[in-house]
N, C-alpha and C. Protein backbone atom coordinates (compact mmCIF):
# COMPACT_ATOMS: atom_id res chain seq x y z
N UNK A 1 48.49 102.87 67.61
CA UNK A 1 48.00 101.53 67.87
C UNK A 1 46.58 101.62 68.39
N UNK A 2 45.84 100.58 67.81
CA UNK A 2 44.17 100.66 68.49
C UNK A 2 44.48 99.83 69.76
N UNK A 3 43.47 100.17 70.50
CA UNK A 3 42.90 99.46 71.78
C UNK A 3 42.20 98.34 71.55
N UNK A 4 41.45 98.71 70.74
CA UNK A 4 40.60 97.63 70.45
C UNK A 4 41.15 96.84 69.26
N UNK A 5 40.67 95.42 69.29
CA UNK A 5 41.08 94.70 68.22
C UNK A 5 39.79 94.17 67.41
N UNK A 6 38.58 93.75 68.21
CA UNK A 6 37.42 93.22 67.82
C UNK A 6 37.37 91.81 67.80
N UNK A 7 38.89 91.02 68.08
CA UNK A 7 38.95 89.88 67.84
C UNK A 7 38.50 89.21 69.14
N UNK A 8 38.13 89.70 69.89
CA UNK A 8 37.79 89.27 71.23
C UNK A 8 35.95 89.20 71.40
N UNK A 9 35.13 89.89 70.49
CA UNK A 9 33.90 90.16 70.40
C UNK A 9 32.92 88.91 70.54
N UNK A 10 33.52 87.32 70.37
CA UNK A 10 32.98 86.20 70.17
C UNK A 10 33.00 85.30 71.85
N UNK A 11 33.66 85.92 72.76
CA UNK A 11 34.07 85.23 73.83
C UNK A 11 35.36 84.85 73.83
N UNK A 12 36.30 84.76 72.81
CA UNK A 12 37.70 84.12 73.13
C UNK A 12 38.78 85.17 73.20
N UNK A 13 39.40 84.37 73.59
CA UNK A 13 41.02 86.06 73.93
C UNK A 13 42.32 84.80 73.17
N UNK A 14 43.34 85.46 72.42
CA UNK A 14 44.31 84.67 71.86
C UNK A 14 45.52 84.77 73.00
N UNK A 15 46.06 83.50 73.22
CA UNK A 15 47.36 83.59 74.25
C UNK A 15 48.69 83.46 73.89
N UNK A 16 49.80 83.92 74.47
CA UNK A 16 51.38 84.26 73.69
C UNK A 16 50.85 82.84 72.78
N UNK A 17 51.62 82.49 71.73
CA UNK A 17 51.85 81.53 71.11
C UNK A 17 50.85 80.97 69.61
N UNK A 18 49.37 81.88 69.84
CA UNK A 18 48.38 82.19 69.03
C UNK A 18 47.02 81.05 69.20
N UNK A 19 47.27 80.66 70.45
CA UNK A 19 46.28 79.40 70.87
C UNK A 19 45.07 80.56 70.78
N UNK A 20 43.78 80.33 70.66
CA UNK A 20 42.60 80.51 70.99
C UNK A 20 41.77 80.09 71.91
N UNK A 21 41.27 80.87 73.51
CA UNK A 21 40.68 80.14 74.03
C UNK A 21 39.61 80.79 74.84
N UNK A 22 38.26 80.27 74.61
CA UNK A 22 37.37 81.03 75.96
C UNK A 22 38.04 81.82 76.97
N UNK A 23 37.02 82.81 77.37
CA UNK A 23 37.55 84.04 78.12
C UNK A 23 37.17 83.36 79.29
N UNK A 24 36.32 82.72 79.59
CA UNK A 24 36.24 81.79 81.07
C UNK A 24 37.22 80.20 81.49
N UNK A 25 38.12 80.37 80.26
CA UNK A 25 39.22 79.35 80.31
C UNK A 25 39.61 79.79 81.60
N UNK A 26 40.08 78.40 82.41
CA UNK A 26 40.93 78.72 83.95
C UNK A 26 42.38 79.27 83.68
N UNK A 27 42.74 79.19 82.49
CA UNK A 27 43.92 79.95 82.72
C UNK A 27 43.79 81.39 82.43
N UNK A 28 42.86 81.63 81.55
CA UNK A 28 42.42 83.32 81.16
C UNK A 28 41.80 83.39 83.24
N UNK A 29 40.87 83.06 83.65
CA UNK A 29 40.45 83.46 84.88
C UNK A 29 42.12 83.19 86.24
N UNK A 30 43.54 82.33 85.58
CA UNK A 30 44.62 82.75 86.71
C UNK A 30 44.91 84.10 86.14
N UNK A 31 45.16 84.46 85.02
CA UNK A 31 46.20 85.29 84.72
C UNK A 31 45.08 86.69 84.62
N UNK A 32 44.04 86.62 85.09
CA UNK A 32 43.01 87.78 85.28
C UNK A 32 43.32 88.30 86.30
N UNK A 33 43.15 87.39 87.15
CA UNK A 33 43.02 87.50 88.78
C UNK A 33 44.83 88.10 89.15
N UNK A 34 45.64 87.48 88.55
CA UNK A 34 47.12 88.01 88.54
C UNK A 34 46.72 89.52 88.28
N UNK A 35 46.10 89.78 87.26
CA UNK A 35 46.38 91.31 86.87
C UNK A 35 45.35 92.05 87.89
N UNK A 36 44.02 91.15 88.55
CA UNK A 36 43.53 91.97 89.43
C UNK A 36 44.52 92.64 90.75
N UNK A 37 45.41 91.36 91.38
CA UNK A 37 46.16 91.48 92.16
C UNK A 37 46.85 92.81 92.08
N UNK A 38 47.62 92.84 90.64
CA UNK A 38 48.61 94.13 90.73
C UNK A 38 47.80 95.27 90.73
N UNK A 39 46.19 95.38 89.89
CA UNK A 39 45.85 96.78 90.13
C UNK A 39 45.86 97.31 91.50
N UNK A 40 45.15 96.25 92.53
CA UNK A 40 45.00 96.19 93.78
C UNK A 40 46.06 97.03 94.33
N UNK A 41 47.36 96.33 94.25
CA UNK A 41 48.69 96.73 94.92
C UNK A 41 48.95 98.06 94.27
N UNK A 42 48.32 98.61 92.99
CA UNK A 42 49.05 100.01 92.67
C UNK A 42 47.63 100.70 93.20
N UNK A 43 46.57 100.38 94.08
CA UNK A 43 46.18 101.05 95.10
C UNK A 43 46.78 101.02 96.30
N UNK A 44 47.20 100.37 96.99
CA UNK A 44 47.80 100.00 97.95
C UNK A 44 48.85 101.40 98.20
N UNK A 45 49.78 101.02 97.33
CA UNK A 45 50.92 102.04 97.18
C UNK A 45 50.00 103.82 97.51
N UNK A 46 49.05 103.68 97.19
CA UNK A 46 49.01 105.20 96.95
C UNK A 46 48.62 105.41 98.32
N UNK A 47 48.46 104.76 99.23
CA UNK A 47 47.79 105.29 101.06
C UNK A 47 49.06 104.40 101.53
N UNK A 48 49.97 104.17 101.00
CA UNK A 48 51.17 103.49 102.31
C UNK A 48 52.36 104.74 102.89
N UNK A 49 52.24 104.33 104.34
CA UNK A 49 53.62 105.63 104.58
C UNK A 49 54.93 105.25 104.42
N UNK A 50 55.08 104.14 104.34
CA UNK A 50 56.51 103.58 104.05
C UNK A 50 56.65 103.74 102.84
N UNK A 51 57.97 104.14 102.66
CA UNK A 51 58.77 104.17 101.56
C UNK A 51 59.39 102.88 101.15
N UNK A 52 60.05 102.26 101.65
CA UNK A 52 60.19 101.04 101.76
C UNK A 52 59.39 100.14 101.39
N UNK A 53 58.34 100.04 101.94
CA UNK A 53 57.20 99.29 101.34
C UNK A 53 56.48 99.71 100.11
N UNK A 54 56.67 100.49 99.73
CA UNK A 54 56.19 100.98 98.76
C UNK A 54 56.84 100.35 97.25
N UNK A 55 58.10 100.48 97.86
CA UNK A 55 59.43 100.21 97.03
C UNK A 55 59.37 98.12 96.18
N UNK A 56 59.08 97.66 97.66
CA UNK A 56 58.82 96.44 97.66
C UNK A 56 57.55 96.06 96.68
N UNK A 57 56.54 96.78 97.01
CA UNK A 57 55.38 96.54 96.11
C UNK A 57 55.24 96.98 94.28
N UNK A 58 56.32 97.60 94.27
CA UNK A 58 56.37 98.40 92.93
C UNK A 58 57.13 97.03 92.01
N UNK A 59 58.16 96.34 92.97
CA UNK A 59 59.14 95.04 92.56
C UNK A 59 58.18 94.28 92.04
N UNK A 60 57.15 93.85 93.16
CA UNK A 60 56.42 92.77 92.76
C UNK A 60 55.35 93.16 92.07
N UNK A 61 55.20 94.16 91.70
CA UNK A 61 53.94 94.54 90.55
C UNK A 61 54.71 94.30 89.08
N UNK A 62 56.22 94.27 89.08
CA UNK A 62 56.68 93.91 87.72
C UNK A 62 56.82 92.71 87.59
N UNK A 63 57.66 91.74 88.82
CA UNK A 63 57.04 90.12 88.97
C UNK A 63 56.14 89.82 88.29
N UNK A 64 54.60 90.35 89.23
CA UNK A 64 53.04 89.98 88.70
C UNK A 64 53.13 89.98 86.92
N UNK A 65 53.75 90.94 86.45
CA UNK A 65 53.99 90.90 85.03
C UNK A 65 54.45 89.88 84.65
N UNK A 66 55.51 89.28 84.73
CA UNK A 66 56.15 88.20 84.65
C UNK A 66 55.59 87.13 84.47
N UNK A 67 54.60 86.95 86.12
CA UNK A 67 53.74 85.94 86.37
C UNK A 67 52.71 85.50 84.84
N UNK A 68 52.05 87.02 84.74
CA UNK A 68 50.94 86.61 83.71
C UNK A 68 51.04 86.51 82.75
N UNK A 69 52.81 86.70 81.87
CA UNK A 69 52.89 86.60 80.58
C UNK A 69 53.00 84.68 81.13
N UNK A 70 53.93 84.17 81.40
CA UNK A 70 54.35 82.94 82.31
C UNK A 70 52.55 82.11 81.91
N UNK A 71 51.82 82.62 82.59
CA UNK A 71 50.59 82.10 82.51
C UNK A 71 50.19 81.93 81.25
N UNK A 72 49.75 83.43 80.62
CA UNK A 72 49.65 83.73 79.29
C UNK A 72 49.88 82.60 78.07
N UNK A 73 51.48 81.92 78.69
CA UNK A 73 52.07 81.37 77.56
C UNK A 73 52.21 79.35 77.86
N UNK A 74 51.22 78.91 77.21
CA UNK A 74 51.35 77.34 78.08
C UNK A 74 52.39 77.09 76.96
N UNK A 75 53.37 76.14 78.07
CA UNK A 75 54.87 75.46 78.00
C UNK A 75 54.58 74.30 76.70
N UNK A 76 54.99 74.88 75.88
CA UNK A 76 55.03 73.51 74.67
C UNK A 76 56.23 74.43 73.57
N UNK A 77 56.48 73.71 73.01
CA UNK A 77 57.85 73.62 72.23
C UNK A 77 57.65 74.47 71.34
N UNK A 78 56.85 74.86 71.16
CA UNK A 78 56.39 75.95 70.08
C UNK A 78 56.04 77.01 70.62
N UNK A 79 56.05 77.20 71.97
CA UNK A 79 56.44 78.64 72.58
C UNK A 79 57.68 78.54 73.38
N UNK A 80 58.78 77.66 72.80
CA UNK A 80 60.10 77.78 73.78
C UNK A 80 60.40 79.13 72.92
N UNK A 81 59.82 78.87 71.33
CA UNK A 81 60.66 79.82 70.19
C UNK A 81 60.34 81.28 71.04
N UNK A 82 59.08 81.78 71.59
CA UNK A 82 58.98 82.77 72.14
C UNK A 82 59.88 83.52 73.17
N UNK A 83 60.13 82.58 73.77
CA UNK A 83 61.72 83.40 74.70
C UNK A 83 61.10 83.73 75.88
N UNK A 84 59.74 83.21 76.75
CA UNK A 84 58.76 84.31 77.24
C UNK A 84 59.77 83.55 78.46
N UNK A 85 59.81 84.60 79.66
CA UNK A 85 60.60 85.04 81.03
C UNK A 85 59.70 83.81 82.04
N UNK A 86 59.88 82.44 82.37
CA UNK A 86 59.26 82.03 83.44
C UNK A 86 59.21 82.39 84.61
N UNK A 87 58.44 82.14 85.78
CA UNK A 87 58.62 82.64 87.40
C UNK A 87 59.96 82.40 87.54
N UNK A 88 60.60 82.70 88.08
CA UNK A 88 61.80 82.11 88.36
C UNK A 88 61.64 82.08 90.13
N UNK A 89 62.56 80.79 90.92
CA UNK A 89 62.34 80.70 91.95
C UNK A 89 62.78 81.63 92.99
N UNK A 90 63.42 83.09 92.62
CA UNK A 90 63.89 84.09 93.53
C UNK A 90 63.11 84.51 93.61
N UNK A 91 61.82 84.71 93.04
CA UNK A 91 60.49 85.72 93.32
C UNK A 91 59.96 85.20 95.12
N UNK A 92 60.15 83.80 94.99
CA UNK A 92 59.55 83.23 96.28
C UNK A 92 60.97 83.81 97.80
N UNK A 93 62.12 83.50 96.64
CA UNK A 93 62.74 83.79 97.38
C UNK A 93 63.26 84.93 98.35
N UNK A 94 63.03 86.18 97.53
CA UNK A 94 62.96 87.40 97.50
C UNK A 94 61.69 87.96 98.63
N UNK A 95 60.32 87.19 98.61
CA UNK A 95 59.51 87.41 99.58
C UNK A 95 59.58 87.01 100.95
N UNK A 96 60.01 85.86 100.94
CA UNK A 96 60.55 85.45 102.28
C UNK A 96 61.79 85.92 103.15
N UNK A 97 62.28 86.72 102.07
CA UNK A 97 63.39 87.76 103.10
C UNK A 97 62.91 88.74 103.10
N UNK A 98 61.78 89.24 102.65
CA UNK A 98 60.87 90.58 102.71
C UNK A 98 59.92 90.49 104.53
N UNK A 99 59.63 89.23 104.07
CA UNK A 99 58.70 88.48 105.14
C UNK A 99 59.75 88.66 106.79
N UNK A 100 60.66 88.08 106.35
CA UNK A 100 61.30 88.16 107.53
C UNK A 100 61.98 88.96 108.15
N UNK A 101 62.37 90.28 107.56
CA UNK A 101 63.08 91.48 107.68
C UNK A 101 62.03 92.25 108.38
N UNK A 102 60.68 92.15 107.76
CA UNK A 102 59.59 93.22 107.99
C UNK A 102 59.21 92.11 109.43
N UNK A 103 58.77 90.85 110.04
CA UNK A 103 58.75 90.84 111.12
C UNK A 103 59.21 90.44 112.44
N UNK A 104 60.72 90.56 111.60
CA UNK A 104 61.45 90.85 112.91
C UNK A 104 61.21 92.55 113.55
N UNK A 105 60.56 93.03 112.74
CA UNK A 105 59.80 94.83 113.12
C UNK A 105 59.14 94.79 114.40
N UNK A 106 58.52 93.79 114.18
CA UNK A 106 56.82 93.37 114.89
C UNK A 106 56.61 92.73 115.75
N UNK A 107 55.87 93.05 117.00
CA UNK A 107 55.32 92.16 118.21
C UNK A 107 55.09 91.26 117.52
N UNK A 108 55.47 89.77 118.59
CA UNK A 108 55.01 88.52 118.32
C UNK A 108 53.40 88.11 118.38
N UNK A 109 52.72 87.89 117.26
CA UNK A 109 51.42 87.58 117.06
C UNK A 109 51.04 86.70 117.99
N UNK A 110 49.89 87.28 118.65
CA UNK A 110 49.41 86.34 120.06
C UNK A 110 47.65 86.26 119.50
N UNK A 111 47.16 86.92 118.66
CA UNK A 111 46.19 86.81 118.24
C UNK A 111 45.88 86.91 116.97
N UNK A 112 44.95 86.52 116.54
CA UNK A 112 44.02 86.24 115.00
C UNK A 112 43.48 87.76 114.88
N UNK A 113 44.10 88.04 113.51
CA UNK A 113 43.72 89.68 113.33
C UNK A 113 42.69 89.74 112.42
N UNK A 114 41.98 90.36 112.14
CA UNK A 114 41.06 91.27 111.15
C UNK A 114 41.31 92.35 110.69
N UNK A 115 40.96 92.37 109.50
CA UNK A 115 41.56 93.49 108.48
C UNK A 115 40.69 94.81 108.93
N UNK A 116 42.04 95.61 109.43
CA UNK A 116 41.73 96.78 109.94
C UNK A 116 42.78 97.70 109.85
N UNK A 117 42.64 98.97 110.84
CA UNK A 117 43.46 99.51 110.92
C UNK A 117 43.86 100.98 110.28
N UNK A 118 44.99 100.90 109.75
CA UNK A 118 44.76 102.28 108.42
C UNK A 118 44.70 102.12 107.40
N UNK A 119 44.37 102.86 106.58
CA UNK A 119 43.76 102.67 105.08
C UNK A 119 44.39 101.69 104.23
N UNK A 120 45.95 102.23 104.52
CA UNK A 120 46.67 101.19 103.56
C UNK A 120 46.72 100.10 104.13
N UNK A 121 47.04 99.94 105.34
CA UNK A 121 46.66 98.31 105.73
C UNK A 121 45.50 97.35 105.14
N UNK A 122 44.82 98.35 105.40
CA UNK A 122 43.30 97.33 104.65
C UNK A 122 43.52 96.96 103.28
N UNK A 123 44.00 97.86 102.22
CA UNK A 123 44.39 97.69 101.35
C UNK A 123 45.63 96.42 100.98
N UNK A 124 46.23 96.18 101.57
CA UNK A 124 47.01 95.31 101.95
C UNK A 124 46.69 94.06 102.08
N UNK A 125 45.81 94.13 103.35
CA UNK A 125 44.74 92.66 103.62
C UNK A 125 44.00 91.99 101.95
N UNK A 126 43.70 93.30 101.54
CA UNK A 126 42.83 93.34 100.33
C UNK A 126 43.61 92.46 99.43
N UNK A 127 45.04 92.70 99.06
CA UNK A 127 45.89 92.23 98.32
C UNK A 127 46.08 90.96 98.64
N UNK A 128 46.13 90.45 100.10
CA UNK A 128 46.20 89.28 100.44
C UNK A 128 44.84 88.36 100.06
N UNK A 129 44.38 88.83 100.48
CA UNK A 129 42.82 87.97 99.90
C UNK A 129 43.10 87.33 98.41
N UNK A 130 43.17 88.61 97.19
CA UNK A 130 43.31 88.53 96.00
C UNK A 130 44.15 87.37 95.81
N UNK A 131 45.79 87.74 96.18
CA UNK A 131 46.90 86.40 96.22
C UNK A 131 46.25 85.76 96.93
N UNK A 132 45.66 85.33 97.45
CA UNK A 132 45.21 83.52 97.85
C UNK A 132 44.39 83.47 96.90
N UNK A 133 43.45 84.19 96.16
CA UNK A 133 42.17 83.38 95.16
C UNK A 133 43.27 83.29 93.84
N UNK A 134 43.86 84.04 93.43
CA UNK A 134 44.94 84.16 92.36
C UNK A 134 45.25 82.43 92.84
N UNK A 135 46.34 82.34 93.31
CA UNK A 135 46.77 80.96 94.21
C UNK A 135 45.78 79.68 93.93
N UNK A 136 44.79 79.85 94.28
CA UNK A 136 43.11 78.67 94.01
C UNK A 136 43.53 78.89 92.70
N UNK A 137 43.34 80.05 91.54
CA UNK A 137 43.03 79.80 90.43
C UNK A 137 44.52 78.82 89.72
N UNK A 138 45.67 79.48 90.27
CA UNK A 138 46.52 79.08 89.70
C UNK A 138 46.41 77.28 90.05
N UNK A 139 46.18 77.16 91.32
CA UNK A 139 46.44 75.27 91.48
C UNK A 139 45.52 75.13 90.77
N UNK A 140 43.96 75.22 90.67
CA UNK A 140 43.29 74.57 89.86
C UNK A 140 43.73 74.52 87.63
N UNK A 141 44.53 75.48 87.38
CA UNK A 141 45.32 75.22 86.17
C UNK A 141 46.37 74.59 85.98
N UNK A 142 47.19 74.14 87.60
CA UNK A 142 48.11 73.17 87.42
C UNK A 142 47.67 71.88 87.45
N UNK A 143 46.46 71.71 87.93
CA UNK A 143 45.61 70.42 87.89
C UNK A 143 45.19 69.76 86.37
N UNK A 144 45.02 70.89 85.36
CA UNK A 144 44.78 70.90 84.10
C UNK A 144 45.94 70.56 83.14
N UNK A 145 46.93 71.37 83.21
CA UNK A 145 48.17 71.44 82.78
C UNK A 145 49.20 71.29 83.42
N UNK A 146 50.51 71.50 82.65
CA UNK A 146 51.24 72.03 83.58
C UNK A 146 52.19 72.98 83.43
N UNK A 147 52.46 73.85 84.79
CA UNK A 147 53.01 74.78 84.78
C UNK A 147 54.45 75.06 85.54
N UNK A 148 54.31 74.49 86.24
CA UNK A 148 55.35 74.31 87.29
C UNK A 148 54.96 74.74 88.36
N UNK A 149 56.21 74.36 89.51
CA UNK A 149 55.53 75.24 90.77
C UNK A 149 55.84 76.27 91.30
N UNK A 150 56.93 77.28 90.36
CA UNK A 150 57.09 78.78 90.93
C UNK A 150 55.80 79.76 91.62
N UNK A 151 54.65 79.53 90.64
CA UNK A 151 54.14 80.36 90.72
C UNK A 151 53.18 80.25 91.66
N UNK A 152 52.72 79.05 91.93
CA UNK A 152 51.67 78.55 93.14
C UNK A 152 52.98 79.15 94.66
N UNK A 153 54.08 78.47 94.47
CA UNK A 153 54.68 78.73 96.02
C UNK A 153 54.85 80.62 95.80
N UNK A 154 55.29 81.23 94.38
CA UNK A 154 55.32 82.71 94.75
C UNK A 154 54.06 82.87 95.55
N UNK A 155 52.68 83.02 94.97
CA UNK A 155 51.72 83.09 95.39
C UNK A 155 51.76 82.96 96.71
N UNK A 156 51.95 82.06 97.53
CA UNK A 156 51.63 82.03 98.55
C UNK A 156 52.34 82.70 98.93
N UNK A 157 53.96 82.86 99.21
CA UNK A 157 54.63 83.76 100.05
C UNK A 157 53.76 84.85 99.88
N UNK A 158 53.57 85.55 98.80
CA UNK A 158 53.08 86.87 98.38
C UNK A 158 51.85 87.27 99.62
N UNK A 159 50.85 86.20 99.73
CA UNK A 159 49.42 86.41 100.70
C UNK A 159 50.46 86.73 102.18
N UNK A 160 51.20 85.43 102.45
CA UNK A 160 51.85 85.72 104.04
C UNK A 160 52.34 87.48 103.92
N UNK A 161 53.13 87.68 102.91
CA UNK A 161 53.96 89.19 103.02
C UNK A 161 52.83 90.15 103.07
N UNK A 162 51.71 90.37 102.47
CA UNK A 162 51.23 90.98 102.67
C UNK A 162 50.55 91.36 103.97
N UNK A 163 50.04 90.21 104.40
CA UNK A 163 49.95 89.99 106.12
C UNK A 163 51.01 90.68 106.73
N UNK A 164 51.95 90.37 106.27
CA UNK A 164 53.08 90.72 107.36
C UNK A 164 53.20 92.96 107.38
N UNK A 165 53.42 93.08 105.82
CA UNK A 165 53.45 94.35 105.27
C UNK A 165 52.02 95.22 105.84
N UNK A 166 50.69 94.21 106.16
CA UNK A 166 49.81 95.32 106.62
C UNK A 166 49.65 95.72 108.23
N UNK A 167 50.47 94.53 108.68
CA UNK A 167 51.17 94.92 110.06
C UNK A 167 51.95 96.05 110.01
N UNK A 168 52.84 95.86 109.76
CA UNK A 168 54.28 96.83 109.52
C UNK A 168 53.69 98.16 109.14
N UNK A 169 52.38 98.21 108.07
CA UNK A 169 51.83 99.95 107.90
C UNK A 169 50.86 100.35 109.14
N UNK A 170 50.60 99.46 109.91
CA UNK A 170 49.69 99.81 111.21
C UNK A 170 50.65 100.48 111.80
N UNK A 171 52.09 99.50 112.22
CA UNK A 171 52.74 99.97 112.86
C UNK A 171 53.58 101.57 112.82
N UNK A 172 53.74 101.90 111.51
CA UNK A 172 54.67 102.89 111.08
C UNK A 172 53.29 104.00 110.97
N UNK A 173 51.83 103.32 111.24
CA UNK A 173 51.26 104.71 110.89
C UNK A 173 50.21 104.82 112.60
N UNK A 174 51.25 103.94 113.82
CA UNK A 174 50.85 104.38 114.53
C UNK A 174 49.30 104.04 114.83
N UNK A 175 48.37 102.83 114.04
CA UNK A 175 47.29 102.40 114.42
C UNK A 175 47.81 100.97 114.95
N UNK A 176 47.13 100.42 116.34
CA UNK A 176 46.66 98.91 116.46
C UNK A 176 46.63 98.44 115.74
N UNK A 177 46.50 97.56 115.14
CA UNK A 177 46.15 95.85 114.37
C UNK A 177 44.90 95.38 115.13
N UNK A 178 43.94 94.84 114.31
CA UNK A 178 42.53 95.16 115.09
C UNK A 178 42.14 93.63 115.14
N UNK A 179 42.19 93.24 116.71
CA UNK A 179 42.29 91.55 116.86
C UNK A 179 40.74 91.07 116.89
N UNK A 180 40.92 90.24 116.61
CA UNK A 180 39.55 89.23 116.69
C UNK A 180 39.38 88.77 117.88
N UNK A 181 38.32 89.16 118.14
CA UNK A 181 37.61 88.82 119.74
C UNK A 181 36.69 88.06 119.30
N UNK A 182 36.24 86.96 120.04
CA UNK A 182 35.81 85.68 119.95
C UNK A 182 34.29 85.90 120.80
């Protein structure tokens, strides 16, 4: 199989279903930013000491897949024939018991943190950043279309967990959480 196709050489990229559309289309720039997210997180993984967490992030890097075919494919009757896998609402669900398992771990937050700490934490923060602009891109394509709202509420859990997860690698690797002094 080639890599290249050439069909992309004009500015447009084709989406599940055979639509044609600018590469600066807002839905080509959600489902970018989706795939920036996961490269992010398969850095992440490589400086985390938890196993566990590791485990968790590998889940939601196949999600993120999910997410961007989901994106990939706008909802009209002529891509039901496609069969393509929507968000489904356990993804959100699934994070919020991630969320809450990992901080019941953790001192109760008394301060506003900054991304610090150990490597993979930062990396982490990093991921969070990404899921919130992912998140912007995605509401601004539900404003356009529509998509539903799995993927805006995954999104967000996803930014909180990561918050929560770059706590939890401070903690297990034995650095502070590095607070914001005013």
């Amino acid at each position: 199989m080639k890599i290249y196709t050439k069909t992309g050489d004009k500015g447009e990229t084709g989406l599940f279903g055979g639509e044609r559309v600018s590469k600066n289309n807002i839905r080509i720039e959600a489902y970018g930013t989706i795939d920036e997210l996961n490269a992010f997180i398969g850095l992440a993984i490589t400086e985390l000491k938890s196993k566990e967490v590791r485990a968790i992030l590998q889940r939601i890097q196949n999600q993120l897949f999910v997410v961007g075919s989901d994106l990939a494919t706008p909802i009209s009757e002529k891509n039901e024939k496609l069969k393509i896998t929507r968000t489904p609402e356990e993804y959100s669900k699934s994070a919020e018991l991630d969320i809450d398992h990992f901080n019941e771990q953790l001192e109760e937050l008394r301060n506003f943190l900054l991304p610090g700490g150990s490597k993979g934490a930062v990396y982490l923060h990093i991921c969070r950043t990404v899921a919130r602009r992912a998140e912007r891109k995605v509401v601004a394509l539900n404003e356009q279309v529509h998509i539903g709202n799995n993927i805006i509420i995954f999104l967000n859990r996803l930014s909180d967990l990561f918050f929560v997860l770059s706590r939890f690698e401070n903690k297990v690797s034995n650095i502070p959480d590095t607070k914001w002094i005013p």
